[in-house]
ModelCIF file with pLDDT and N, C-alpha, C, O atoms, coordinates in Angstrom:
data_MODEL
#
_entry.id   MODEL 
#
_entity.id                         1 
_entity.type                       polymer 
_entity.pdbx_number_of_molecules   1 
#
_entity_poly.entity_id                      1 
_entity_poly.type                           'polypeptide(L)' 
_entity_poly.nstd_linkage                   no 
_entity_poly.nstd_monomer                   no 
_entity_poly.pdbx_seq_one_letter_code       
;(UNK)(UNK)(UNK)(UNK)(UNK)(UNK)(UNK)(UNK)(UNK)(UNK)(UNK)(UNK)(UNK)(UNK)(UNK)(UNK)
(UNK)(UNK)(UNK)(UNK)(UNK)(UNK)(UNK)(UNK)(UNK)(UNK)(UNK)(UNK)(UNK)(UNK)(UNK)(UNK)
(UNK)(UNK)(UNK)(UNK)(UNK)(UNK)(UNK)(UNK)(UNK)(UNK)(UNK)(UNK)(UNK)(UNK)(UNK)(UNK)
;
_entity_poly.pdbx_seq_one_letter_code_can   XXXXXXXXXXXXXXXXXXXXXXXXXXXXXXXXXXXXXXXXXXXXXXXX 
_entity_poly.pdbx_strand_id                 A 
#
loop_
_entity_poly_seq.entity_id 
_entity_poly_seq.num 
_entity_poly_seq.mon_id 
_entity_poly_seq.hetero 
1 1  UNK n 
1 2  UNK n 
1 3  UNK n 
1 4  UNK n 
1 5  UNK n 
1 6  UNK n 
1 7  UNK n 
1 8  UNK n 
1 9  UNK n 
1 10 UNK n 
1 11 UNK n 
1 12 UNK n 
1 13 UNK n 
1 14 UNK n 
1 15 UNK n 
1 16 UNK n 
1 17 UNK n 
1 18 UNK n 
1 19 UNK n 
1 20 UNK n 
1 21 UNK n 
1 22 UNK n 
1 23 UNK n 
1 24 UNK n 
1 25 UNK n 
1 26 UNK n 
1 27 UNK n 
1 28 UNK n 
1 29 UNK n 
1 30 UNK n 
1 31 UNK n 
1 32 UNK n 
1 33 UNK n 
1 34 UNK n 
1 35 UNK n 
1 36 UNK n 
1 37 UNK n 
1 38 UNK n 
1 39 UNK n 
1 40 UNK n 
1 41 UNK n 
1 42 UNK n 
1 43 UNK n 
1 44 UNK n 
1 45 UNK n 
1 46 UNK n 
1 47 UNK n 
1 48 UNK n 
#
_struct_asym.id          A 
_struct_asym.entity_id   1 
#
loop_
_ma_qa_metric.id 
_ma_qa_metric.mode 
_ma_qa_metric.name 
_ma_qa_metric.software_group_id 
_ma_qa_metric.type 
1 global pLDDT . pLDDT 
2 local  pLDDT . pLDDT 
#
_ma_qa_metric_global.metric_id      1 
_ma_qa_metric_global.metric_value   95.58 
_ma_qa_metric_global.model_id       1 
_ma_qa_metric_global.ordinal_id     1 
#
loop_
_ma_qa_metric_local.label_asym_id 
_ma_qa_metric_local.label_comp_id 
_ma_qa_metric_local.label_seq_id 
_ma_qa_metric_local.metric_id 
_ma_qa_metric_local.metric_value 
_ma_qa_metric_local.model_id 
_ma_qa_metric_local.ordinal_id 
A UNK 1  2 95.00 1 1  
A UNK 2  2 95.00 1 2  
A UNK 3  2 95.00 1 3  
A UNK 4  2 96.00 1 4  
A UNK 5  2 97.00 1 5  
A UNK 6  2 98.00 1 6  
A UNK 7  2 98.00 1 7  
A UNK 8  2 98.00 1 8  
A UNK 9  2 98.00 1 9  
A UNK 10 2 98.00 1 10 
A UNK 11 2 97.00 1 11 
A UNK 12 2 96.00 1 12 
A UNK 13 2 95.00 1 13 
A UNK 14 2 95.00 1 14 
A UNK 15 2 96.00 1 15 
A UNK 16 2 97.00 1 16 
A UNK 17 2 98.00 1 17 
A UNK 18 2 98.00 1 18 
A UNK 19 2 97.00 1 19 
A UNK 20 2 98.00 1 20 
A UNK 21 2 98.00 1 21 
A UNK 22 2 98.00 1 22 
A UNK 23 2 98.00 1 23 
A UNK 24 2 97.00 1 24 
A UNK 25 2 98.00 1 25 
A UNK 26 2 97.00 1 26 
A UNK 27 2 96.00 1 27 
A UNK 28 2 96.00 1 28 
A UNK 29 2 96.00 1 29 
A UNK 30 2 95.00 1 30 
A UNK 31 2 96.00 1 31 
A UNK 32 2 97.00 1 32 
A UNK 33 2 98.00 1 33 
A UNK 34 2 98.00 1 34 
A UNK 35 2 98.00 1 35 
A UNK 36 2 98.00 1 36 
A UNK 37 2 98.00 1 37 
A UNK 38 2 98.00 1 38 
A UNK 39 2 96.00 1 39 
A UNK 40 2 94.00 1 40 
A UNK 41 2 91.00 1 41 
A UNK 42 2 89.00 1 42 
A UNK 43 2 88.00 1 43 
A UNK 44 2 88.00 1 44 
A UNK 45 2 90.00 1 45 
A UNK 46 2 89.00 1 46 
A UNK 47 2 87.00 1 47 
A UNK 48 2 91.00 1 48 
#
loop_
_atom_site.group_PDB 
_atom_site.id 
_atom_site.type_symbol 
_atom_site.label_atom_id 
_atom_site.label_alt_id 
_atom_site.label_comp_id 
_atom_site.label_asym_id 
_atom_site.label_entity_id 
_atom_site.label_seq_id 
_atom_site.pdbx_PDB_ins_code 
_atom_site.Cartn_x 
_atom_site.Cartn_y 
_atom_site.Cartn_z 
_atom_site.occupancy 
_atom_site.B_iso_or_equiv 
_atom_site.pdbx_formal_charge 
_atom_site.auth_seq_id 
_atom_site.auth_comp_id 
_atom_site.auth_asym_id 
_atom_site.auth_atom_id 
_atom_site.pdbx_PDB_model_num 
ATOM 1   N N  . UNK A 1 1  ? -91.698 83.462 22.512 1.00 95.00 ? 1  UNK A N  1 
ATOM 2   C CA . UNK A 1 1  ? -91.612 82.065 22.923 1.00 95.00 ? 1  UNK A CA 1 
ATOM 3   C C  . UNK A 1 1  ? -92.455 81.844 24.172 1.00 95.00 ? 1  UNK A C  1 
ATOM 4   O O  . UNK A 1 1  ? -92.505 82.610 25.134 1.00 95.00 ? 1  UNK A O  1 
ATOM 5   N N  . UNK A 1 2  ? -93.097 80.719 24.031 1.00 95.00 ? 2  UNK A N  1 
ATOM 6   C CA . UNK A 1 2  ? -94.010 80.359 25.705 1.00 95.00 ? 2  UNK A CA 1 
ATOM 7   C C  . UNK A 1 2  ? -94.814 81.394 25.194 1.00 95.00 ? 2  UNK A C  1 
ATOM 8   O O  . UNK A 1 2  ? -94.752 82.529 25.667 1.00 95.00 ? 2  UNK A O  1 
ATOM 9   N N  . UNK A 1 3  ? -95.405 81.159 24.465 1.00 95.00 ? 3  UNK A N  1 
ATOM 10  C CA . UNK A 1 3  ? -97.338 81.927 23.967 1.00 95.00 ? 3  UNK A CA 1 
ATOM 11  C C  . UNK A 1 3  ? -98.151 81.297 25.142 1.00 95.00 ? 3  UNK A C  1 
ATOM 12  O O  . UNK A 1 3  ? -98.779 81.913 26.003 1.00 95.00 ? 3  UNK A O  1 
ATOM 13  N N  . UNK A 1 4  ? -98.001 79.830 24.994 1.00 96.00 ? 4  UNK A N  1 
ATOM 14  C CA . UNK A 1 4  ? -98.928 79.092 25.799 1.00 96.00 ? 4  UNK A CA 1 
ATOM 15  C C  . UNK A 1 4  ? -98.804 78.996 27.397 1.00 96.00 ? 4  UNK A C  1 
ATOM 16  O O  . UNK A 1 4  ? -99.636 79.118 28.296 1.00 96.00 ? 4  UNK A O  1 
ATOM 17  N N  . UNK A 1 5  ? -97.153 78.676 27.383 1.00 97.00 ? 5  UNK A N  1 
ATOM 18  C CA . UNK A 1 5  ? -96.947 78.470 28.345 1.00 97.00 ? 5  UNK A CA 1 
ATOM 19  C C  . UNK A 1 5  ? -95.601 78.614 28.965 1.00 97.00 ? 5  UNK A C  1 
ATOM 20  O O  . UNK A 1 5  ? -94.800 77.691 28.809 1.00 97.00 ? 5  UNK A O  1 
ATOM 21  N N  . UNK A 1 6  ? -95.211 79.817 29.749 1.00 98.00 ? 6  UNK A N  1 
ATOM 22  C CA . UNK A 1 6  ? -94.286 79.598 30.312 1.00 98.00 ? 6  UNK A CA 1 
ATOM 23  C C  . UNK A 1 6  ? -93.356 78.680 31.576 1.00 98.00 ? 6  UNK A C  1 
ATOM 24  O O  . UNK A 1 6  ? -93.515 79.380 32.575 1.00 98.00 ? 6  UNK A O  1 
ATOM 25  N N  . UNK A 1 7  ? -92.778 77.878 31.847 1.00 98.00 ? 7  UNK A N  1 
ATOM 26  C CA . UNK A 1 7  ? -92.739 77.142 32.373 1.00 98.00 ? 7  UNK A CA 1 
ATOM 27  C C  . UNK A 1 7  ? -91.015 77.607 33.366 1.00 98.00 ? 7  UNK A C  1 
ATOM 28  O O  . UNK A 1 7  ? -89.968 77.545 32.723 1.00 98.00 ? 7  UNK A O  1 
ATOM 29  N N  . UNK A 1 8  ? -90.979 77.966 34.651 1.00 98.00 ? 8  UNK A N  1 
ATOM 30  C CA . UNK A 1 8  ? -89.582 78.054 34.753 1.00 98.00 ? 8  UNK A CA 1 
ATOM 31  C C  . UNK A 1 8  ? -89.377 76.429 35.837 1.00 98.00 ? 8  UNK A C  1 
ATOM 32  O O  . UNK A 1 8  ? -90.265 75.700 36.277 1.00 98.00 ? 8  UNK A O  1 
ATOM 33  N N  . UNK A 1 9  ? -87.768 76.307 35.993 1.00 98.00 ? 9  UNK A N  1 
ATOM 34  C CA . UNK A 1 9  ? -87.301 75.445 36.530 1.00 98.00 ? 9  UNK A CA 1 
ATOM 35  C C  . UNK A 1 9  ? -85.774 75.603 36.985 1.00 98.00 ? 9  UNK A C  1 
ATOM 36  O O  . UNK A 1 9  ? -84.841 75.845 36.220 1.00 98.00 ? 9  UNK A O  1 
ATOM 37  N N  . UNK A 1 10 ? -85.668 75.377 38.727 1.00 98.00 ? 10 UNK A N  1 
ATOM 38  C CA . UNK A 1 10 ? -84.521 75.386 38.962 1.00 98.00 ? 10 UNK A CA 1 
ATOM 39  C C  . UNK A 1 10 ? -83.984 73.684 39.067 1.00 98.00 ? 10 UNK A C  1 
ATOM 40  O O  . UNK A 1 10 ? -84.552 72.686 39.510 1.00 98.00 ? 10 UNK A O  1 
ATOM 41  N N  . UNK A 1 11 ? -83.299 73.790 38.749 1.00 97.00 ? 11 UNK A N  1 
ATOM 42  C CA . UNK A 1 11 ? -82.406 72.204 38.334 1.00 97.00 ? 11 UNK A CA 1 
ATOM 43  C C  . UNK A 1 11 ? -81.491 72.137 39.303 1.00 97.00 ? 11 UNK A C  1 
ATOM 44  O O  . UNK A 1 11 ? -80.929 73.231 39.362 1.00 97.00 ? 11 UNK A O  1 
ATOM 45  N N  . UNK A 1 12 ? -80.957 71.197 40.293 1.00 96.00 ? 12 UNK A N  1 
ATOM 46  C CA . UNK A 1 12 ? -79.739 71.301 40.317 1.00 96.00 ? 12 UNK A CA 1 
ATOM 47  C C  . UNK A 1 12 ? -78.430 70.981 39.686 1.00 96.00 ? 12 UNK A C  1 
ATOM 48  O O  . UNK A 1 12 ? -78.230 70.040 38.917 1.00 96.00 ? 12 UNK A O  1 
ATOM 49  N N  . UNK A 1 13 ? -77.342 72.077 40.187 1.00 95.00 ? 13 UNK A N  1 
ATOM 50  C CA . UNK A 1 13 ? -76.034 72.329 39.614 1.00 95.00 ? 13 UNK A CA 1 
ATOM 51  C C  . UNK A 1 13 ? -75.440 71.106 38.964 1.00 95.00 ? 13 UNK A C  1 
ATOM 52  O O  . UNK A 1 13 ? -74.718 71.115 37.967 1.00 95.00 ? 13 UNK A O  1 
ATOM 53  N N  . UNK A 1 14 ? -76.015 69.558 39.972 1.00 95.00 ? 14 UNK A N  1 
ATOM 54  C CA . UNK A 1 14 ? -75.331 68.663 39.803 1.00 95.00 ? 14 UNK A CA 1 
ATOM 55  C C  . UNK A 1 14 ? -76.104 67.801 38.658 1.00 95.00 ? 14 UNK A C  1 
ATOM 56  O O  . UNK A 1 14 ? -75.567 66.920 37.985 1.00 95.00 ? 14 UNK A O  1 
ATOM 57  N N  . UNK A 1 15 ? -77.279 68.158 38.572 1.00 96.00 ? 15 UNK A N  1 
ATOM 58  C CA . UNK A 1 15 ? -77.885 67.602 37.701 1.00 96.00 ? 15 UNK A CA 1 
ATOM 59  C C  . UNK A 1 15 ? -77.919 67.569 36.027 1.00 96.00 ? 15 UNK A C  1 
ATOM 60  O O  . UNK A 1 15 ? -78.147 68.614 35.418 1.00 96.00 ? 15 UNK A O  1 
ATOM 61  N N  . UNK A 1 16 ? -77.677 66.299 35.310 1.00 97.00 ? 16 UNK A N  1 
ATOM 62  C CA . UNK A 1 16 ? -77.267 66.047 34.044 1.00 97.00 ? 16 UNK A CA 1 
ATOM 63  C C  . UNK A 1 16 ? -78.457 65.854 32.793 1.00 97.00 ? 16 UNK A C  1 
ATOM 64  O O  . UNK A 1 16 ? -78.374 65.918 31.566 1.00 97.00 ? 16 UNK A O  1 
ATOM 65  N N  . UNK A 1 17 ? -79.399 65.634 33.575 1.00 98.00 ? 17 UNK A N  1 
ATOM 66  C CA . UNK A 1 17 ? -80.425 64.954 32.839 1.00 98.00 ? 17 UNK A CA 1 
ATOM 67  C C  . UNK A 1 17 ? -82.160 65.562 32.983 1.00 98.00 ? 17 UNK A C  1 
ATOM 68  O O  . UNK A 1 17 ? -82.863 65.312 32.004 1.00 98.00 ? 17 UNK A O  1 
ATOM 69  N N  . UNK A 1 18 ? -82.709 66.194 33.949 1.00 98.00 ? 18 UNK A N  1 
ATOM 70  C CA . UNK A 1 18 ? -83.612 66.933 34.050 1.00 98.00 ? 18 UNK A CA 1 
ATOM 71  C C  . UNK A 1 18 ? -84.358 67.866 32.638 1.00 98.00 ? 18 UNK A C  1 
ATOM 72  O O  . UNK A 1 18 ? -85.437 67.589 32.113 1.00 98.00 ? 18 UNK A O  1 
ATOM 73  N N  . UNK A 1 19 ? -83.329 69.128 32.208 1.00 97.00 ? 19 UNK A N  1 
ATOM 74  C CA . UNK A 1 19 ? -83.572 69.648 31.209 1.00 97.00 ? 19 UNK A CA 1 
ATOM 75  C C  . UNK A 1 19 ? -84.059 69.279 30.103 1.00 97.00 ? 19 UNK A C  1 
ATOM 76  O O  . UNK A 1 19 ? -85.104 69.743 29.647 1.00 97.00 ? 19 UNK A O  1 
ATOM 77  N N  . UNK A 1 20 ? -83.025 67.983 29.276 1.00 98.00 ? 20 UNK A N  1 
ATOM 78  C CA . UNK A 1 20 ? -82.714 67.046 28.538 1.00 98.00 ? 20 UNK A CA 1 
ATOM 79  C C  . UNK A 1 20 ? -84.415 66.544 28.614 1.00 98.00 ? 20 UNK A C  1 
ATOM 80  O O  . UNK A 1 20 ? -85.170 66.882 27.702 1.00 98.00 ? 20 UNK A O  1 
ATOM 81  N N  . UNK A 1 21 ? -84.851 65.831 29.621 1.00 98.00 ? 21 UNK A N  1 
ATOM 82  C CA . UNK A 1 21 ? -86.006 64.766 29.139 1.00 98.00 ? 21 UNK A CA 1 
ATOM 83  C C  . UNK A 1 21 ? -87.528 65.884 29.975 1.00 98.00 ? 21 UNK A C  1 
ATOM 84  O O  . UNK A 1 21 ? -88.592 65.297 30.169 1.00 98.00 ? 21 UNK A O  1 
ATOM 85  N N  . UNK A 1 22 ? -87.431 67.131 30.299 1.00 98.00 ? 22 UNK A N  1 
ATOM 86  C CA . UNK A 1 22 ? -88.372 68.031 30.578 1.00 98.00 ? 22 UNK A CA 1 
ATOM 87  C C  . UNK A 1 22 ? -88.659 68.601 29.007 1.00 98.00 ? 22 UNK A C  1 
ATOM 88  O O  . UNK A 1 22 ? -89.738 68.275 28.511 1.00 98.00 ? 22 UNK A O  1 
ATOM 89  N N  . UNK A 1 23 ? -87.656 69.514 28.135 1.00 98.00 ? 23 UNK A N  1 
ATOM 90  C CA . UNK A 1 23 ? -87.878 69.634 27.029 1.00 98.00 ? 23 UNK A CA 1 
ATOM 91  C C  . UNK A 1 23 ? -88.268 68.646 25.862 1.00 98.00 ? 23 UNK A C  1 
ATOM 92  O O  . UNK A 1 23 ? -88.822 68.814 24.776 1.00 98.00 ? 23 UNK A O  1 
ATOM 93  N N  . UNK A 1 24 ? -87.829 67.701 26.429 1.00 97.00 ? 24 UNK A N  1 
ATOM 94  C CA . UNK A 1 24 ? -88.412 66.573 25.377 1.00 97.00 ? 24 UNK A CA 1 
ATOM 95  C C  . UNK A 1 24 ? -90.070 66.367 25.135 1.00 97.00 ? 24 UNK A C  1 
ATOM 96  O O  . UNK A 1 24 ? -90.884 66.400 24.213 1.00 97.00 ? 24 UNK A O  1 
ATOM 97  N N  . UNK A 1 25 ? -90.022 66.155 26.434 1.00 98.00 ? 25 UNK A N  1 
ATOM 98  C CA . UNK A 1 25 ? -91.927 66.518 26.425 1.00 98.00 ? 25 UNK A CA 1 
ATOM 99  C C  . UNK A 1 25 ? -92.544 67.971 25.690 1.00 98.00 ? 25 UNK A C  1 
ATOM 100 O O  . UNK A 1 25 ? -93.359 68.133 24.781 1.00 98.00 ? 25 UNK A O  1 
ATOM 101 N N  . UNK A 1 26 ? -91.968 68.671 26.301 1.00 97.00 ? 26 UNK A N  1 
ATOM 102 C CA . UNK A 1 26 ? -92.585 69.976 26.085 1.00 97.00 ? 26 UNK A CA 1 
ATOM 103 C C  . UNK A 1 26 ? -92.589 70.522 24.712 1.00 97.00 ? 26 UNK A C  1 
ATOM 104 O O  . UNK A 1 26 ? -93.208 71.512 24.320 1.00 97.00 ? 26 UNK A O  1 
ATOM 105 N N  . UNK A 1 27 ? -91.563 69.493 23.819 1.00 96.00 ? 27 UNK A N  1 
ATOM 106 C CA . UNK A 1 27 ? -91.393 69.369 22.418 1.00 96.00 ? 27 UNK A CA 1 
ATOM 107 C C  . UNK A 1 27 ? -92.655 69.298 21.871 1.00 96.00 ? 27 UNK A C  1 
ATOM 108 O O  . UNK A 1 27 ? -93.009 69.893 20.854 1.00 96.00 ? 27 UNK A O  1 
ATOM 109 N N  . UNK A 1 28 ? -93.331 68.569 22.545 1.00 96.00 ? 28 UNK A N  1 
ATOM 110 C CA . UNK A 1 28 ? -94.591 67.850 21.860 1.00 96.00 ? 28 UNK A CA 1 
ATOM 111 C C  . UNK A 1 28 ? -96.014 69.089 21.979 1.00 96.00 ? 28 UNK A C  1 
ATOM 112 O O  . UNK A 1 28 ? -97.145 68.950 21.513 1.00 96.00 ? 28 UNK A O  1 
ATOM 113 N N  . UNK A 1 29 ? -95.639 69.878 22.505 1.00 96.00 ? 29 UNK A N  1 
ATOM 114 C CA . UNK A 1 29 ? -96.618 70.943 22.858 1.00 96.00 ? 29 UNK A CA 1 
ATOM 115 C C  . UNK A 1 29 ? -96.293 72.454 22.838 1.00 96.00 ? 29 UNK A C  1 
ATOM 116 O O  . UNK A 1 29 ? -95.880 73.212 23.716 1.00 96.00 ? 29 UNK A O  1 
ATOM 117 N N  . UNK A 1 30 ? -96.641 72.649 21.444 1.00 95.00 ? 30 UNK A N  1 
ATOM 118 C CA . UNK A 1 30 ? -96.160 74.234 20.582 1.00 95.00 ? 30 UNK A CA 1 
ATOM 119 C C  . UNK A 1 30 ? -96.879 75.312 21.437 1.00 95.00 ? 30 UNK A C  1 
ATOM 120 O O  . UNK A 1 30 ? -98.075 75.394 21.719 1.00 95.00 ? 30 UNK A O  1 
ATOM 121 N N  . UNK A 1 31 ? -95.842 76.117 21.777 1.00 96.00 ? 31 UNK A N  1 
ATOM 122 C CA . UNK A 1 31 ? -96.235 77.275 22.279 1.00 96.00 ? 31 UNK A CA 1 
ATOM 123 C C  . UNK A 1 31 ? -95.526 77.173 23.993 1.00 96.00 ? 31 UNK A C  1 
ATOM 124 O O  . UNK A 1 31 ? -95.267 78.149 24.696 1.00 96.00 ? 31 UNK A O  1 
ATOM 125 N N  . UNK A 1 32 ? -95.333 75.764 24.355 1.00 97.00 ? 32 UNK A N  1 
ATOM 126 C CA . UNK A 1 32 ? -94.621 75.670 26.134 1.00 97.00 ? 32 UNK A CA 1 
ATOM 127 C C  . UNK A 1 32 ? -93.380 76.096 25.793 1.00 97.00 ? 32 UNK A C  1 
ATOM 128 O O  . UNK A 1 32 ? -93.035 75.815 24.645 1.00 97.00 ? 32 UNK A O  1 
ATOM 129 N N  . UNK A 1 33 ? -92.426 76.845 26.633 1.00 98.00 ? 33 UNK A N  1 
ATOM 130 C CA . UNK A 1 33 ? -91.285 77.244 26.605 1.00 98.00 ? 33 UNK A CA 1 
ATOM 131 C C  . UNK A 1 33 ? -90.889 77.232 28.025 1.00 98.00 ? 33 UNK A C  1 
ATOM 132 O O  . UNK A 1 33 ? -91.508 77.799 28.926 1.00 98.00 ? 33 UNK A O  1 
ATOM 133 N N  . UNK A 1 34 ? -89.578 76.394 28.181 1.00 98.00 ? 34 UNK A N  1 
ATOM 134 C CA . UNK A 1 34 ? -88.913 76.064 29.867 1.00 98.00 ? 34 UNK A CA 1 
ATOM 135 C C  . UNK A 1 34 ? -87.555 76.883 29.991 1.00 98.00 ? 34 UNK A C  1 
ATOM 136 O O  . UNK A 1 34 ? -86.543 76.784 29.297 1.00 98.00 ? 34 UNK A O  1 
ATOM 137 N N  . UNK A 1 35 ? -87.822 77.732 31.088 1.00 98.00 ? 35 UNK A N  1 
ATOM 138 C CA . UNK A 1 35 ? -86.883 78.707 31.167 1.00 98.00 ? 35 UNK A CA 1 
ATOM 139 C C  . UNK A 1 35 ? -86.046 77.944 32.615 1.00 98.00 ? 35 UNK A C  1 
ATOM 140 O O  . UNK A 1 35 ? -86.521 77.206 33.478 1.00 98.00 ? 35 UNK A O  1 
ATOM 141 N N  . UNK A 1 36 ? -84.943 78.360 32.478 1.00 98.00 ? 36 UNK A N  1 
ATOM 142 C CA . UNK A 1 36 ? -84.155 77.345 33.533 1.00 98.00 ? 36 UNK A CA 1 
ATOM 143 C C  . UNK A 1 36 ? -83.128 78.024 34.169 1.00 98.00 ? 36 UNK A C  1 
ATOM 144 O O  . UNK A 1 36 ? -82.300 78.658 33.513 1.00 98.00 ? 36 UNK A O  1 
ATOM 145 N N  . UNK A 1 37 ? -83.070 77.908 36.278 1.00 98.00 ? 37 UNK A N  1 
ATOM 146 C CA . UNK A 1 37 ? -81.467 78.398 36.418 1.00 98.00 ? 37 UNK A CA 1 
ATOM 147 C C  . UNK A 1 37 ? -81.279 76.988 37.812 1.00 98.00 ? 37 UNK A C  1 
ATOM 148 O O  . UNK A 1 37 ? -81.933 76.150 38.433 1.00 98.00 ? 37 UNK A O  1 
ATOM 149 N N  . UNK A 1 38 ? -79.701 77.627 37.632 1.00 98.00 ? 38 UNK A N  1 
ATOM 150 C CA . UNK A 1 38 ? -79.499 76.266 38.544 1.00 98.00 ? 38 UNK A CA 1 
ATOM 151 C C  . UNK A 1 38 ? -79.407 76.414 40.022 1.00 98.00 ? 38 UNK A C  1 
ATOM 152 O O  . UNK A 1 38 ? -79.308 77.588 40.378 1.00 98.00 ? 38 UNK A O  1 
ATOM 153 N N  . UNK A 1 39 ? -79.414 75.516 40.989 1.00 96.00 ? 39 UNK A N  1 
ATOM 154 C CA . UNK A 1 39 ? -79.455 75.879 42.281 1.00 96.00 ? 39 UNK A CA 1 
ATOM 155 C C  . UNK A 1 39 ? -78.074 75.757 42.884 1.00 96.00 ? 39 UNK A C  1 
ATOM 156 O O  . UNK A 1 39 ? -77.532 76.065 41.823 1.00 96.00 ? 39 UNK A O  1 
ATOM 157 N N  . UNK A 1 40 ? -77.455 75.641 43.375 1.00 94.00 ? 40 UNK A N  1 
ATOM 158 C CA . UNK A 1 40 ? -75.835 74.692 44.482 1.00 94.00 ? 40 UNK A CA 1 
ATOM 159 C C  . UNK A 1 40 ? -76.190 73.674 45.229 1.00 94.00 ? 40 UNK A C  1 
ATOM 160 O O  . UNK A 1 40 ? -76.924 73.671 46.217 1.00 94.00 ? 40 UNK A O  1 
ATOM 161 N N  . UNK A 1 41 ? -75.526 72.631 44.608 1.00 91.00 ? 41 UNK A N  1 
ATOM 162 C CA . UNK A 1 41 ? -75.357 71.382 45.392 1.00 91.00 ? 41 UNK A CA 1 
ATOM 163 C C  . UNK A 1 41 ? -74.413 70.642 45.409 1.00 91.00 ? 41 UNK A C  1 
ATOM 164 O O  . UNK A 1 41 ? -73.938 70.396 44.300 1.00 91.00 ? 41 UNK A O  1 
ATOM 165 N N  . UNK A 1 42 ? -74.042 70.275 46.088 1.00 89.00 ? 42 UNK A N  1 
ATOM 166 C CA . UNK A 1 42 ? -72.843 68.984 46.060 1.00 89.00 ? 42 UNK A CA 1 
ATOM 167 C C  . UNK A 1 42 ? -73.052 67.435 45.373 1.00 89.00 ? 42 UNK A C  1 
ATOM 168 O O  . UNK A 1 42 ? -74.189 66.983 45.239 1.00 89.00 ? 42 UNK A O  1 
ATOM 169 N N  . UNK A 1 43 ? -72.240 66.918 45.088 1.00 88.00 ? 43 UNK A N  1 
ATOM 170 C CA . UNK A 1 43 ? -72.179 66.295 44.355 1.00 88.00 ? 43 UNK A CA 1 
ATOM 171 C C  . UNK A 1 43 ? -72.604 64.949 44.644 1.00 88.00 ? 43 UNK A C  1 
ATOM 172 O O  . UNK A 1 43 ? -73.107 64.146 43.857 1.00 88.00 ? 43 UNK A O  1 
ATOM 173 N N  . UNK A 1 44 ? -72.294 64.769 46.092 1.00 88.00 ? 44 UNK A N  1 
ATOM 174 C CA . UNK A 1 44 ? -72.889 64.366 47.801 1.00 88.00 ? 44 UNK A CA 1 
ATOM 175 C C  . UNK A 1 44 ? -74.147 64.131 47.770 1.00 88.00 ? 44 UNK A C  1 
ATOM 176 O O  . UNK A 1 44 ? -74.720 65.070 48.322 1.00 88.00 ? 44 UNK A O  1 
ATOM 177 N N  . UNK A 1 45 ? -75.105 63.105 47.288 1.00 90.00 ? 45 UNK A N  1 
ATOM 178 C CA . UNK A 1 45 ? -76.498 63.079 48.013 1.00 90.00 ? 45 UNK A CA 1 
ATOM 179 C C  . UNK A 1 45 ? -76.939 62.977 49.242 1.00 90.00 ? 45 UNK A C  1 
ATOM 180 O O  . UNK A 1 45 ? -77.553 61.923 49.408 1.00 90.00 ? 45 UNK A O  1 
ATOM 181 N N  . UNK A 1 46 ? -76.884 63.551 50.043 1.00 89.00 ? 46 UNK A N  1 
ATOM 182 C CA . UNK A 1 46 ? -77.357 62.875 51.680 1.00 89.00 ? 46 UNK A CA 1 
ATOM 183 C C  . UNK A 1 46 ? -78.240 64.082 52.092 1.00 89.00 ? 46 UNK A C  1 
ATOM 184 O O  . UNK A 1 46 ? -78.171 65.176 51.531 1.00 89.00 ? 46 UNK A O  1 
ATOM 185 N N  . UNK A 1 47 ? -79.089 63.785 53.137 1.00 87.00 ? 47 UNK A N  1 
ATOM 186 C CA . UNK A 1 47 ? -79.984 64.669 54.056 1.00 87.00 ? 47 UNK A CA 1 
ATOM 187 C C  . UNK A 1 47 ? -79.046 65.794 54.103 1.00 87.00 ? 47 UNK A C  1 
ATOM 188 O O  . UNK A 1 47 ? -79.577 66.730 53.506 1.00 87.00 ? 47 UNK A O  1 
ATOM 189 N N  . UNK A 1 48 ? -77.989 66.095 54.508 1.00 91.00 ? 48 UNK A N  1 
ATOM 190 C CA . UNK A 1 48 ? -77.976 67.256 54.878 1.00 91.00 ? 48 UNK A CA 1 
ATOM 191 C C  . UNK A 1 48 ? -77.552 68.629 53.753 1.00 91.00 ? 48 UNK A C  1 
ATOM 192 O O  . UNK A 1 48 ? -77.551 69.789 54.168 1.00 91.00 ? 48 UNK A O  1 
#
């Protein structure tokens, strides 16, 4: 898998939707493969 292209991505923990519409694209282009881990975050958006 990922002949063409390997692609990794850390997402965050809190995040629902990233994966979902990254593979969607990458659908369109045989041979990309998105390897994925998640980071820690709160659920909390703010600067700190």
């Amino acid at each position: 898998l990922g002949a063409r292209a390997r692609i990794g991505l850390v997402a965050l923990a809190t995040d629902y939707t990233i994966e979902h519409e990254l593979n969607r694209v990458f659908a369109h282009v045989p041979g990309v493969a998105l390897y994925v881990s998640r980071i820690g975050m709160d659920n909390e958006v703010t600067r700190e």
